[in-house]
N, C-alpha and C. Protein backbone atom coordinates (compact mmCIF):
# COMPACT_ATOMS: atom_id res chain seq x y z
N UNK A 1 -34.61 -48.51 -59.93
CA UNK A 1 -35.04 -47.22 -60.31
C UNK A 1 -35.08 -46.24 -59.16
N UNK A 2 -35.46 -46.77 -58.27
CA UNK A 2 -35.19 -45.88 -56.75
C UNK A 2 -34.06 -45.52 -56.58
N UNK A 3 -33.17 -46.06 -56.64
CA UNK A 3 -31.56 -45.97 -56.71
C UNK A 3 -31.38 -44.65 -57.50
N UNK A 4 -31.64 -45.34 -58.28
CA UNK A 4 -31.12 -44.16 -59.63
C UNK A 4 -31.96 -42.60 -59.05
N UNK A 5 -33.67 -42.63 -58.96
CA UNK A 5 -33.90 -41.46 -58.78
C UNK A 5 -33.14 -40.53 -57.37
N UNK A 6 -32.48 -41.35 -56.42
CA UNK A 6 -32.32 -40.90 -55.28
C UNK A 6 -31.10 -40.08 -55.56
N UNK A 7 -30.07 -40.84 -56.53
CA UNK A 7 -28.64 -40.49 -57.04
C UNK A 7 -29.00 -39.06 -57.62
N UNK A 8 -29.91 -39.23 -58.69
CA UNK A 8 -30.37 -37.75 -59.22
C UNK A 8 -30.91 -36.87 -58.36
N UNK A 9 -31.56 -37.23 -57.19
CA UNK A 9 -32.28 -36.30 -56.24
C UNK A 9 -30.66 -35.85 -55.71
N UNK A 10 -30.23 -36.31 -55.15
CA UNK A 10 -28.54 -35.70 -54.53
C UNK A 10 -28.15 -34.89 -55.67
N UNK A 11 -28.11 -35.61 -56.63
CA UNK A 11 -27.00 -34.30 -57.75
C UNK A 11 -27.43 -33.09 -57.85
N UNK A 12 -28.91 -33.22 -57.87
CA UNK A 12 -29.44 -32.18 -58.06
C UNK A 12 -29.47 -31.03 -56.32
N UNK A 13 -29.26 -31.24 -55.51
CA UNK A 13 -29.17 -31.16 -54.07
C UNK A 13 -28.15 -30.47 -54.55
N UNK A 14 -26.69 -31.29 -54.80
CA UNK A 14 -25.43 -31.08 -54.54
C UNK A 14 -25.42 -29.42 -55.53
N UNK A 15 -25.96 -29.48 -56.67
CA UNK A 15 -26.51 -28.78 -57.86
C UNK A 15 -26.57 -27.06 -57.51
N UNK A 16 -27.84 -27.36 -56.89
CA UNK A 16 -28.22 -26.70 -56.39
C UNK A 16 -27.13 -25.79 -54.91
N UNK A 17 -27.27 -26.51 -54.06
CA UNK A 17 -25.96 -26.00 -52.72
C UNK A 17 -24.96 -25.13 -53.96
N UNK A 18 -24.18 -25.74 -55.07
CA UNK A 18 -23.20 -24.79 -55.63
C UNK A 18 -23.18 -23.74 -55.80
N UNK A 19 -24.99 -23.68 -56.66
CA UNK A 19 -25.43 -22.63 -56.89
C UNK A 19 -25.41 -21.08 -56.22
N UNK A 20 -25.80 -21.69 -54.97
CA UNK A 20 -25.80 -20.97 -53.93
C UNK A 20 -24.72 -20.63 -53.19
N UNK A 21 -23.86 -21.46 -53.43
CA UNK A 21 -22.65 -20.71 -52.95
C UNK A 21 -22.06 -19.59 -53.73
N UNK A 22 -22.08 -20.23 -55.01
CA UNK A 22 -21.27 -19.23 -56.26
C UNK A 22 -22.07 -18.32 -56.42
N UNK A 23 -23.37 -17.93 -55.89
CA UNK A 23 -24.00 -17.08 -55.77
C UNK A 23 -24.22 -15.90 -54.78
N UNK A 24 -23.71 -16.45 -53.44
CA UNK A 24 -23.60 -15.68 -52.46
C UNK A 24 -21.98 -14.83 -52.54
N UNK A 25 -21.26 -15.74 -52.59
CA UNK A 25 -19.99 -15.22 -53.41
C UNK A 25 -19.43 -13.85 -53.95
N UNK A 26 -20.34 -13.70 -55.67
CA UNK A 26 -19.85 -12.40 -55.46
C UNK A 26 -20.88 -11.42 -55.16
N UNK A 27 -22.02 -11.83 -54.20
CA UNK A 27 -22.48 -10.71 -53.49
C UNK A 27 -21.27 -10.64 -52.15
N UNK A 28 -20.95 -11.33 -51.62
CA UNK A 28 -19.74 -11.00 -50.77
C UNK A 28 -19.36 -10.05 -51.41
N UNK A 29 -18.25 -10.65 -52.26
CA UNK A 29 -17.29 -10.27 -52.74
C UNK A 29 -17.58 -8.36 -53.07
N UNK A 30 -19.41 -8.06 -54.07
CA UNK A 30 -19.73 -6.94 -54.27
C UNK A 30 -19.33 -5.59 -52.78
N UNK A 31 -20.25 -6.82 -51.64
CA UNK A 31 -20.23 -5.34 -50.10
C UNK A 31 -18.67 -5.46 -49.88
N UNK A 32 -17.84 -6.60 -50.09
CA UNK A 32 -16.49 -5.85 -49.97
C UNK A 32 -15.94 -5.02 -50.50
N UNK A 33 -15.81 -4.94 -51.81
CA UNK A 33 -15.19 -3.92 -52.72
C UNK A 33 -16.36 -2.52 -52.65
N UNK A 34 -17.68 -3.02 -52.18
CA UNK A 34 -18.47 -1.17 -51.60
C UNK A 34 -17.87 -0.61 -50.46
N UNK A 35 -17.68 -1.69 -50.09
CA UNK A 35 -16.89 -1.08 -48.39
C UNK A 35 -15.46 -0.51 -48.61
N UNK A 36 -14.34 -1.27 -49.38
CA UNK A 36 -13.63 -0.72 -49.90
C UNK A 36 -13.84 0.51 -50.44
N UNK A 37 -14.49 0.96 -51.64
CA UNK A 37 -14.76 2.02 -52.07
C UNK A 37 -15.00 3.34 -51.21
N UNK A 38 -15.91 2.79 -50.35
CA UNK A 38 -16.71 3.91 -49.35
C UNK A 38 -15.68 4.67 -48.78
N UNK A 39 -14.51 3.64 -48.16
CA UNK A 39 -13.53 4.29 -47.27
C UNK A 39 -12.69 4.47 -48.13
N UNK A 40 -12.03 5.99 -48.73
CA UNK A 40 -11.12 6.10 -49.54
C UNK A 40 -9.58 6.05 -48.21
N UNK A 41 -8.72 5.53 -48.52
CA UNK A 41 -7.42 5.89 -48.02
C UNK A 41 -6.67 7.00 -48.35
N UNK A 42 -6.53 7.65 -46.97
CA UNK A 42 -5.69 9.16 -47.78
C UNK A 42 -4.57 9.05 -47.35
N UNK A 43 -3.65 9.16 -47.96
CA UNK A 43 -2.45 9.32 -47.41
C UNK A 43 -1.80 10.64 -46.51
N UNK A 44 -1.30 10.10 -45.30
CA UNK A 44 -0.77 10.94 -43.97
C UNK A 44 0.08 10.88 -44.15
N UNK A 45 0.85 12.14 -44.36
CA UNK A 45 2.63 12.55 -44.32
C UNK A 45 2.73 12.25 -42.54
N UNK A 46 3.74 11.10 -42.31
CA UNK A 46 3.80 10.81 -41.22
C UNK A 46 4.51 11.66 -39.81
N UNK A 47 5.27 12.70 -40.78
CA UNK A 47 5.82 14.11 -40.11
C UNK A 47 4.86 15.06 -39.68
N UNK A 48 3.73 15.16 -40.34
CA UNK A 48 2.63 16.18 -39.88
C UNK A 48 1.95 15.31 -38.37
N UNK A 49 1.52 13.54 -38.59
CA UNK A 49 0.34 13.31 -37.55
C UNK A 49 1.70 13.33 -36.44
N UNK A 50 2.76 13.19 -36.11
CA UNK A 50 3.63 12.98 -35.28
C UNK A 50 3.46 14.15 -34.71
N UNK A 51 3.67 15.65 -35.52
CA UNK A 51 3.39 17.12 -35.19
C UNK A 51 2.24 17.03 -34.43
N UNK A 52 0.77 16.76 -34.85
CA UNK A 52 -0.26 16.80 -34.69
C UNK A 52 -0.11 15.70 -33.01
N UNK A 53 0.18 14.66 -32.78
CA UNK A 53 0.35 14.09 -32.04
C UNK A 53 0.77 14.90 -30.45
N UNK A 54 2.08 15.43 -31.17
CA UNK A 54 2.93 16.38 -30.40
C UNK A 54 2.48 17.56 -29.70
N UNK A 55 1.46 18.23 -30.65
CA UNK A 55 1.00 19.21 -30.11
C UNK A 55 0.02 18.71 -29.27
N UNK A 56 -0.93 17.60 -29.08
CA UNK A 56 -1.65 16.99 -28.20
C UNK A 56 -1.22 16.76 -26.98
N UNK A 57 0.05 16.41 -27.53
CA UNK A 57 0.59 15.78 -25.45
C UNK A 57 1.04 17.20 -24.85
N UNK A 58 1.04 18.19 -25.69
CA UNK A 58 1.73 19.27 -25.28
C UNK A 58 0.47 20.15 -24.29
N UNK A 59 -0.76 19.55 -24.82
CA UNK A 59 -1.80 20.31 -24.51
C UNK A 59 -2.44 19.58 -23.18
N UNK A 60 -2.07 18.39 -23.64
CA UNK A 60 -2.38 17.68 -21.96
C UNK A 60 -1.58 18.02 -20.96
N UNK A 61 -0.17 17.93 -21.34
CA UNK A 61 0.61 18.22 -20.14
C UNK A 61 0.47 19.56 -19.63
N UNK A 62 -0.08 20.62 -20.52
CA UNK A 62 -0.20 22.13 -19.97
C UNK A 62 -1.68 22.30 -18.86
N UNK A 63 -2.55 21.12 -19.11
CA UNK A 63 -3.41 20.88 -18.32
C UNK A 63 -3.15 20.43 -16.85
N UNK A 64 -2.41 19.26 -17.08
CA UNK A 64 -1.88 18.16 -15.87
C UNK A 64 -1.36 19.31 -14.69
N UNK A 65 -0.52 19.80 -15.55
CA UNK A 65 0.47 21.01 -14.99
C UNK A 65 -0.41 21.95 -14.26
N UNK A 66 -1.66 22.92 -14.89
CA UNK A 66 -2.47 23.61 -14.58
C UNK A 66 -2.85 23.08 -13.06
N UNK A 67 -3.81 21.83 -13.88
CA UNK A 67 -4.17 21.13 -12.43
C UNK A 67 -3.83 20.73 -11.13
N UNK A 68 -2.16 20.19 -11.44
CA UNK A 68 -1.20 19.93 -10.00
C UNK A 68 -1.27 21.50 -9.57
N UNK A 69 -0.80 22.53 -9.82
CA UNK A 69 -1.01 23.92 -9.43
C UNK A 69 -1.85 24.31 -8.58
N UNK A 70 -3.10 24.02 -8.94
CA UNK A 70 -4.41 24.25 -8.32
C UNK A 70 -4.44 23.57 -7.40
N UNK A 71 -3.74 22.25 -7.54
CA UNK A 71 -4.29 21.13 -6.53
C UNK A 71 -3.05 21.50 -5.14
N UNK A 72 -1.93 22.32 -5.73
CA UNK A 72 -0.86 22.71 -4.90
C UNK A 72 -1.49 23.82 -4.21
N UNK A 73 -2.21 24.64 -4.47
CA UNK A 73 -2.87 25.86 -3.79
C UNK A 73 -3.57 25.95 -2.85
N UNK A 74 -4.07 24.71 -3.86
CA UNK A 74 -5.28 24.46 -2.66
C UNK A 74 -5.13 23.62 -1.23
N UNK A 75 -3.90 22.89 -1.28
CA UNK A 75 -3.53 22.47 -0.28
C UNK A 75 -3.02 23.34 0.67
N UNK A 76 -1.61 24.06 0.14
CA UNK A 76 -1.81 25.14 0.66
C UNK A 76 -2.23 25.90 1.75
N UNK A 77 -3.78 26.38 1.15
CA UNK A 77 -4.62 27.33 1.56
C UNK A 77 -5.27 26.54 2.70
N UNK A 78 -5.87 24.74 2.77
CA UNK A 78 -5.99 24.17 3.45
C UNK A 78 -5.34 23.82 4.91
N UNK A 79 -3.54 23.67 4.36
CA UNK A 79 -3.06 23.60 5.56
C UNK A 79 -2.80 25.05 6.74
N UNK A 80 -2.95 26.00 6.04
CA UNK A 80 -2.93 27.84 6.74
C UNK A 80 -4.14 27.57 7.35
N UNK A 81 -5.27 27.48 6.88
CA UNK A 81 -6.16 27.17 7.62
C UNK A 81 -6.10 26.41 8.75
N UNK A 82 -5.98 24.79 8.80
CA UNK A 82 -5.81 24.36 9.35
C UNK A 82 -4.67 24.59 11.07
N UNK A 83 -3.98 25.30 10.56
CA UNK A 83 -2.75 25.99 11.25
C UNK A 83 -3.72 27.40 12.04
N UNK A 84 -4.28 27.45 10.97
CA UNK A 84 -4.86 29.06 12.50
C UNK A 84 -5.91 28.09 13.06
N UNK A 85 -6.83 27.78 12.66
CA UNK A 85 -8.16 27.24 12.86
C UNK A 85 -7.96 25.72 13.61
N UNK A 86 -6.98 25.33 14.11
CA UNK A 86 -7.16 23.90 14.35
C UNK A 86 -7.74 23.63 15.71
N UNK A 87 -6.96 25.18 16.80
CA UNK A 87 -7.14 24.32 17.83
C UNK A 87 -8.28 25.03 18.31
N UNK A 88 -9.40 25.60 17.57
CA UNK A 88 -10.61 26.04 17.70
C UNK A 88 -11.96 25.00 18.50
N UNK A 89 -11.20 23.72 18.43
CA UNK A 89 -12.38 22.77 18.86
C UNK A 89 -11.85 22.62 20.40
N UNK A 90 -10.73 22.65 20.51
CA UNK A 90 -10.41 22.42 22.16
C UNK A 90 -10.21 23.84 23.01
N UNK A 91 -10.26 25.14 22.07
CA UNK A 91 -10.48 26.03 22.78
C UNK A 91 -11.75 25.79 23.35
N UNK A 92 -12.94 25.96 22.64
CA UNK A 92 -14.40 25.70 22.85
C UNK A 92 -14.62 25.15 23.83
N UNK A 93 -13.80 23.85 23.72
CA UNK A 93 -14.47 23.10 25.02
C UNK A 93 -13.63 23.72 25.96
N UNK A 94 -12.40 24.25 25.83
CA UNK A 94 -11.53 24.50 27.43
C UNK A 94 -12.65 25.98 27.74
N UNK A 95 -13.29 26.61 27.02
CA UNK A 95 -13.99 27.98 28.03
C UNK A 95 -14.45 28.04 28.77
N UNK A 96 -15.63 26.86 28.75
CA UNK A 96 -16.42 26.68 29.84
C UNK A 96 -15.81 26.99 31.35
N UNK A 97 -14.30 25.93 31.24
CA UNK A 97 -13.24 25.90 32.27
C UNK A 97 -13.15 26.89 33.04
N UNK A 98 -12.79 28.19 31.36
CA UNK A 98 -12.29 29.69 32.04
C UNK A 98 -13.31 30.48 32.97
N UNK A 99 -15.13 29.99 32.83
CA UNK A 99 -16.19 31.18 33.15
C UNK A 99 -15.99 30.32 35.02
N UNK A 100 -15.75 28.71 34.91
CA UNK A 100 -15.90 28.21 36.29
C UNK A 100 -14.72 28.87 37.12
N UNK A 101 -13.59 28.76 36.63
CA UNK A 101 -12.44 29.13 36.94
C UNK A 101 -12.92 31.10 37.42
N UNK A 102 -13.46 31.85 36.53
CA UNK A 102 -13.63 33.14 36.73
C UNK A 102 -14.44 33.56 38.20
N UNK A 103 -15.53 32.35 37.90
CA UNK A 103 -16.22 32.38 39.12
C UNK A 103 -15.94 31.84 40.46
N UNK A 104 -14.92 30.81 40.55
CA UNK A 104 -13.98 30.46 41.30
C UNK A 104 -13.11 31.59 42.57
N UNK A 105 -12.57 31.78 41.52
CA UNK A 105 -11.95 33.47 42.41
C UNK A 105 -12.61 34.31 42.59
N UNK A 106 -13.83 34.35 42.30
CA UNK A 106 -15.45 35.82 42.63
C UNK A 106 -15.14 34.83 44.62
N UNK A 107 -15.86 33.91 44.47
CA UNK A 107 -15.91 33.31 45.55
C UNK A 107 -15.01 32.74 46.42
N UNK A 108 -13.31 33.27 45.91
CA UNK A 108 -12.36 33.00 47.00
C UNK A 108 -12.52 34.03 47.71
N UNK A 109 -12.58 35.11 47.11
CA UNK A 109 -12.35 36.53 47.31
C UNK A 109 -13.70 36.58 48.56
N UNK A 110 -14.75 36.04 48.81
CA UNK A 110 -15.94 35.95 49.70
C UNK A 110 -15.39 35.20 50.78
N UNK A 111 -15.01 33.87 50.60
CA UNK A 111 -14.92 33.04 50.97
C UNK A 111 -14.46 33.07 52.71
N UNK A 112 -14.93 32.59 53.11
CA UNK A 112 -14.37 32.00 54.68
C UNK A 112 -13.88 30.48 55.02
N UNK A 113 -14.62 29.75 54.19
CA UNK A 113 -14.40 28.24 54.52
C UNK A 113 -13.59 27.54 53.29
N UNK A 114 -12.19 27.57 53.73
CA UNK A 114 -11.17 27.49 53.06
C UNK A 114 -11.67 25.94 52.21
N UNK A 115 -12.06 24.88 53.22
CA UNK A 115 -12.28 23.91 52.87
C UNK A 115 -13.57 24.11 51.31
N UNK A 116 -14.35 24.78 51.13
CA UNK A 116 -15.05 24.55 50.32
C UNK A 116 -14.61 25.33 48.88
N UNK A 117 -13.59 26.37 49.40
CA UNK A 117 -12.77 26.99 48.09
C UNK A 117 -11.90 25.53 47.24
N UNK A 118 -11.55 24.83 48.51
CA UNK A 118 -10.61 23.63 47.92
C UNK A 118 -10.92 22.43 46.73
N UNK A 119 -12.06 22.44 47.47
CA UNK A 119 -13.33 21.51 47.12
C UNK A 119 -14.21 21.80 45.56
N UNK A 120 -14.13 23.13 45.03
CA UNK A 120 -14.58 23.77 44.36
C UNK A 120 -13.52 23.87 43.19
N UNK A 121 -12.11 24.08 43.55
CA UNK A 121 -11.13 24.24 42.60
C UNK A 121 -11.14 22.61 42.12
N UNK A 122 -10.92 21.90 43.17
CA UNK A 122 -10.71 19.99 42.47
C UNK A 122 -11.95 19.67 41.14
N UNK A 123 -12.96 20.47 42.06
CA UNK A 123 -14.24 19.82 40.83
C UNK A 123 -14.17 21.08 39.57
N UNK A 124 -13.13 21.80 39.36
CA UNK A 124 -12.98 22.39 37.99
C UNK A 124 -11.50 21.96 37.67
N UNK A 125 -10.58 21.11 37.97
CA UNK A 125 -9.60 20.25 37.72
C UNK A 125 -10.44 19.03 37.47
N UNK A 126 -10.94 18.17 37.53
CA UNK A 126 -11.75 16.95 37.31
C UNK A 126 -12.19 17.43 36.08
N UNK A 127 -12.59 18.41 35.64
CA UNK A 127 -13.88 19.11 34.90
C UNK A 127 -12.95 19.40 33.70
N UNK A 128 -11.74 19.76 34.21
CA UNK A 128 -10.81 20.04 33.13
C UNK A 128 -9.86 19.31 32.34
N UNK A 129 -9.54 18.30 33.18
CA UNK A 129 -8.60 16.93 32.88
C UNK A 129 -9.97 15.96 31.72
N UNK A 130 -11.48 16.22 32.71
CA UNK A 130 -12.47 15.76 31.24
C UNK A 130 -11.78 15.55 29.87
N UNK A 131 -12.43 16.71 30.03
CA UNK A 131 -12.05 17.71 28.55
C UNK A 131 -10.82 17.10 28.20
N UNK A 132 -9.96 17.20 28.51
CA UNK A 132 -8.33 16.87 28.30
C UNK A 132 -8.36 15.43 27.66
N UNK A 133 -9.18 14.80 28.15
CA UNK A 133 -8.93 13.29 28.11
C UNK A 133 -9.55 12.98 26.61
N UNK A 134 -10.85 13.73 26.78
CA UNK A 134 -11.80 13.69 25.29
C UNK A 134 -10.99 13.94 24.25
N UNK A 135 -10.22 14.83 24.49
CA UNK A 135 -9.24 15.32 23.24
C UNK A 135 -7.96 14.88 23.38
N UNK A 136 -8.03 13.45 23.63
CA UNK A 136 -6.81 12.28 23.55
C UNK A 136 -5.49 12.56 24.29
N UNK A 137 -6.05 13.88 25.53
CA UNK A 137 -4.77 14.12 26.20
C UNK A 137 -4.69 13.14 27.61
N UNK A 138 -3.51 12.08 28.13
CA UNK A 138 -3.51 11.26 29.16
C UNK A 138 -2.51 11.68 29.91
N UNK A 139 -2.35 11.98 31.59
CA UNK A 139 -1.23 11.90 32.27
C UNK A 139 -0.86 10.48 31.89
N UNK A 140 0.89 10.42 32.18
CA UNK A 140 1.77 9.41 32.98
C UNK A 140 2.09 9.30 33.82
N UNK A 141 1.61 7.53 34.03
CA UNK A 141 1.96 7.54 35.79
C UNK A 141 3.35 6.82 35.45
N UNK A 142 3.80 7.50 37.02
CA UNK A 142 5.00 7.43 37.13
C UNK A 142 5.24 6.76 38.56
N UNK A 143 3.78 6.51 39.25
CA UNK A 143 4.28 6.37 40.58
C UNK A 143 4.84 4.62 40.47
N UNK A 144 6.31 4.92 41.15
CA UNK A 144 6.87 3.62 41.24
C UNK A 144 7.08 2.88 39.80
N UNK A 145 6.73 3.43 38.89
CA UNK A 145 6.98 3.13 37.55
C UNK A 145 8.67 2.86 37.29
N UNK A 146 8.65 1.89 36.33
CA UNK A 146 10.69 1.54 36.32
C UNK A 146 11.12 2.51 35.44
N UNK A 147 11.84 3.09 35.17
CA UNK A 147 12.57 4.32 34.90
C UNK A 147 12.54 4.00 33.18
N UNK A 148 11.56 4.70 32.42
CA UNK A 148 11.95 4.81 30.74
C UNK A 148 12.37 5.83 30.54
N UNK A 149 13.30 6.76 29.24
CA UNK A 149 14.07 7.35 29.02
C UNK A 149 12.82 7.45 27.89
N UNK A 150 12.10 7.26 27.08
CA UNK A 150 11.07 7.55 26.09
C UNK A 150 9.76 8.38 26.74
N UNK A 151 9.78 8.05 28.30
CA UNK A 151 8.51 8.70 28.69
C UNK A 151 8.91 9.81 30.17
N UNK A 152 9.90 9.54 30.73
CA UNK A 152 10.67 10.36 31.53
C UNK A 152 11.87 10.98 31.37
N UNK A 153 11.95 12.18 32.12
CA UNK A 153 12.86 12.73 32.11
C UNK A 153 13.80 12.91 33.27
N UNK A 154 14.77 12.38 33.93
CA UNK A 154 15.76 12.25 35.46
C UNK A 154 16.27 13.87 35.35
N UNK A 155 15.42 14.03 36.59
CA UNK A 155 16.15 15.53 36.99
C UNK A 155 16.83 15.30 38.03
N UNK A 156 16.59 14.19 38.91
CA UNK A 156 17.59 13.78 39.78
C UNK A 156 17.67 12.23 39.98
N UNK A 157 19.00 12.25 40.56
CA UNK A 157 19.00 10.94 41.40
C UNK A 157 18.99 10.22 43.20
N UNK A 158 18.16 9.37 43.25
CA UNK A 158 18.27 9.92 44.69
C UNK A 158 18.52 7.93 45.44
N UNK A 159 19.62 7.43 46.41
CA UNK A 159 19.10 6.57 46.60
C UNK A 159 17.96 5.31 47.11
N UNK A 160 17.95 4.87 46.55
CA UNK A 160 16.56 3.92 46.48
C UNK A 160 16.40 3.54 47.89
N UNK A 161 15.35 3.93 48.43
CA UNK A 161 14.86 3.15 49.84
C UNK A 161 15.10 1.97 50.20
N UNK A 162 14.87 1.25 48.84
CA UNK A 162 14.81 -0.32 48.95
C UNK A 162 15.27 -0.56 47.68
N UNK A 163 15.73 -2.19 47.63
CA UNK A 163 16.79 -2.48 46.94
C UNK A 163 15.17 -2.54 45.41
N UNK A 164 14.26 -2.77 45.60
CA UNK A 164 13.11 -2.77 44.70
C UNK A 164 12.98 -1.70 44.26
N UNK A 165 13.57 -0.71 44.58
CA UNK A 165 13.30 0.71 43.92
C UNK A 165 14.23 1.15 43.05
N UNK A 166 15.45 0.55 42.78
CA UNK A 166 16.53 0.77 42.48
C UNK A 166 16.22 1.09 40.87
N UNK A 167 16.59 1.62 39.76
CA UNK A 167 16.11 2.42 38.57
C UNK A 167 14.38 2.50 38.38
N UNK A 168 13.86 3.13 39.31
CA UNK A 168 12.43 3.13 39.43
C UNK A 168 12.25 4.56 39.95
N UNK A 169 11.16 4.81 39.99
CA UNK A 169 10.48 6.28 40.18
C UNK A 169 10.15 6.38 41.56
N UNK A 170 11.42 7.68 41.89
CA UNK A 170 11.32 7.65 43.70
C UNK A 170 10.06 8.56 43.81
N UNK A 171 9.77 9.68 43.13
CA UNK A 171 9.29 11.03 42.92
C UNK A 171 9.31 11.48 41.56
N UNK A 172 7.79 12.84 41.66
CA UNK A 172 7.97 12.83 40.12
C UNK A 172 7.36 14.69 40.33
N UNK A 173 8.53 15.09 39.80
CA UNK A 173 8.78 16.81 40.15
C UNK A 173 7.39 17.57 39.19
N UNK A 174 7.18 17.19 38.01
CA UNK A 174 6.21 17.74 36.84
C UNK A 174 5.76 16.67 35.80
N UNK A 175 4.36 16.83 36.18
CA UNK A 175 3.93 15.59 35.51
C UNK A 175 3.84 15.73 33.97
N UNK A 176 3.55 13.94 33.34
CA UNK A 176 4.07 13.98 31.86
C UNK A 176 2.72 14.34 31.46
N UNK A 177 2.84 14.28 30.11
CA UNK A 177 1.29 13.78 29.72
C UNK A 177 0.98 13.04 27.83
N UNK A 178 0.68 12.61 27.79
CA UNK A 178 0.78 11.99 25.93
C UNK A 178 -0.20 12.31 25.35
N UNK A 179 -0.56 12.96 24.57
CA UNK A 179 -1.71 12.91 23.42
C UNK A 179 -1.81 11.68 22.33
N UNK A 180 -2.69 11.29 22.28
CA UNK A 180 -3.11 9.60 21.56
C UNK A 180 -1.59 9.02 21.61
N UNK A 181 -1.28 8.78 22.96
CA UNK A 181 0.11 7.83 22.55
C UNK A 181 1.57 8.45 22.25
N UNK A 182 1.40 10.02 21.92
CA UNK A 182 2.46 10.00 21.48
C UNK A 182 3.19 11.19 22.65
N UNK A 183 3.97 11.26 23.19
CA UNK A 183 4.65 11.80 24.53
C UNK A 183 4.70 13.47 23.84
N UNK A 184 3.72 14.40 24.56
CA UNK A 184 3.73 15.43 24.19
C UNK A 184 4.80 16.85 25.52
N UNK A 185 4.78 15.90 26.47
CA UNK A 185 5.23 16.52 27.59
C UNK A 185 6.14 15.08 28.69
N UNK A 186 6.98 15.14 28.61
CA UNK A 186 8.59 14.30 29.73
C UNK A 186 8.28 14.54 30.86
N UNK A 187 7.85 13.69 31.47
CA UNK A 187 7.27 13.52 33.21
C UNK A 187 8.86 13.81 33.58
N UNK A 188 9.42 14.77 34.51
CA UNK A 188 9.89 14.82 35.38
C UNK A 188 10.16 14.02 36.74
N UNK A 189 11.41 13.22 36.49
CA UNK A 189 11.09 12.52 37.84
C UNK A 189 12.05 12.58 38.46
N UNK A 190 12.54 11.51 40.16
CA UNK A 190 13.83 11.18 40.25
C UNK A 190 14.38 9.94 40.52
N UNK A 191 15.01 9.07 39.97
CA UNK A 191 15.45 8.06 40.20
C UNK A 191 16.08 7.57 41.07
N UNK A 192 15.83 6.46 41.81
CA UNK A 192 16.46 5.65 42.67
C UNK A 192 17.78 5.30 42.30
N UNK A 193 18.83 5.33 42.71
CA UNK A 193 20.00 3.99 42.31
C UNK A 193 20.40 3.14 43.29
């Protein structure tokens, strides 16, 4: 009898579960066809959204366009600037140079002791090569240096004292100088052969 009631307890289980499925079912089935309903489909003549499309990219690109413009102007206006205004930071510092330098010649013009006019000009050359250096400007040395064609320039040739001097730097007529590396001024020299 246990048997039996347990068999009936399942059927009725199994019974039941159907119920509930075939019941949940066409409530599914109902929110689909509401959802369906809700959203009617309209039909798009596919020649108009293509138009509609068209006129969109037309409106971006009149933007893009706008914008490169602006962004062209403004560069522009940046680099003019840049072009008058650049070398405003190394003027600044070279003035100082000009008031020592001004006062320099007040006191040649006094002067008796040649030696301290001399002495006076070196320490506003020191003072000035500073400056020079801060703003990534370097002489080239040349003394005895072997002869490059990237960083010198042969204004003459002269022969070599010694057989060690031979395409090397006998003399150097006007000195070079490089800004960060890159050769802004050809040291003048003369070569040994």
């Amino acid at each position: 009898m246990a048997t039996e009631e347990k068999l009936n307890n399942e059927e009725q289980i199994q019974e039941e579960a159907n119920v509930d499925q075939t019941e949940e079912t066409p409530q599914q089935n109902e929110t689909e066809t509401t959802e369906q309903e809700e959203t009617p489909e309209v039909e798009v003549d596919p020649l108009e959204a293509a138009q509609a499309e068209i006129a969109e990219l037309k409106k971006q690109i009149l933007y893009k366009v706008a914008e490169f413009d602006n962004y062209r102007k403004r560069v522009i206006k940046e680099k003019a600037d840049l072009i008058l205004n650049g070398g405003e930071k190394v003027i600044t510092a070279i003035l100082p140079i000009m008031d020592d330098m001004e006062r320099a010649l007040e006191q040649m013009k006094k002067a008796d002791d040649v030696q301290a006019v001399v002495e006076g000009v070196e320490l506003i050359q020191k003072k000035f090569m500073g400056i020079l250096e801060k703003q990534g400007v370097k002489p080239i040395e040349t003394k005895e240096a072997e002869f490059d064609v990237e960083i010198h320039e042969a204004v003459a040739q002269f022969p070599a004292p010694t057989p060690e001097m031979k395409n090397k730097v006998v003399d150097c007529t006007l000195k070079g100088y490089k800004l960060n590396e890159k050769v802004i001024r050809h040291a003048q020299v003369v070569v040994g052969i």
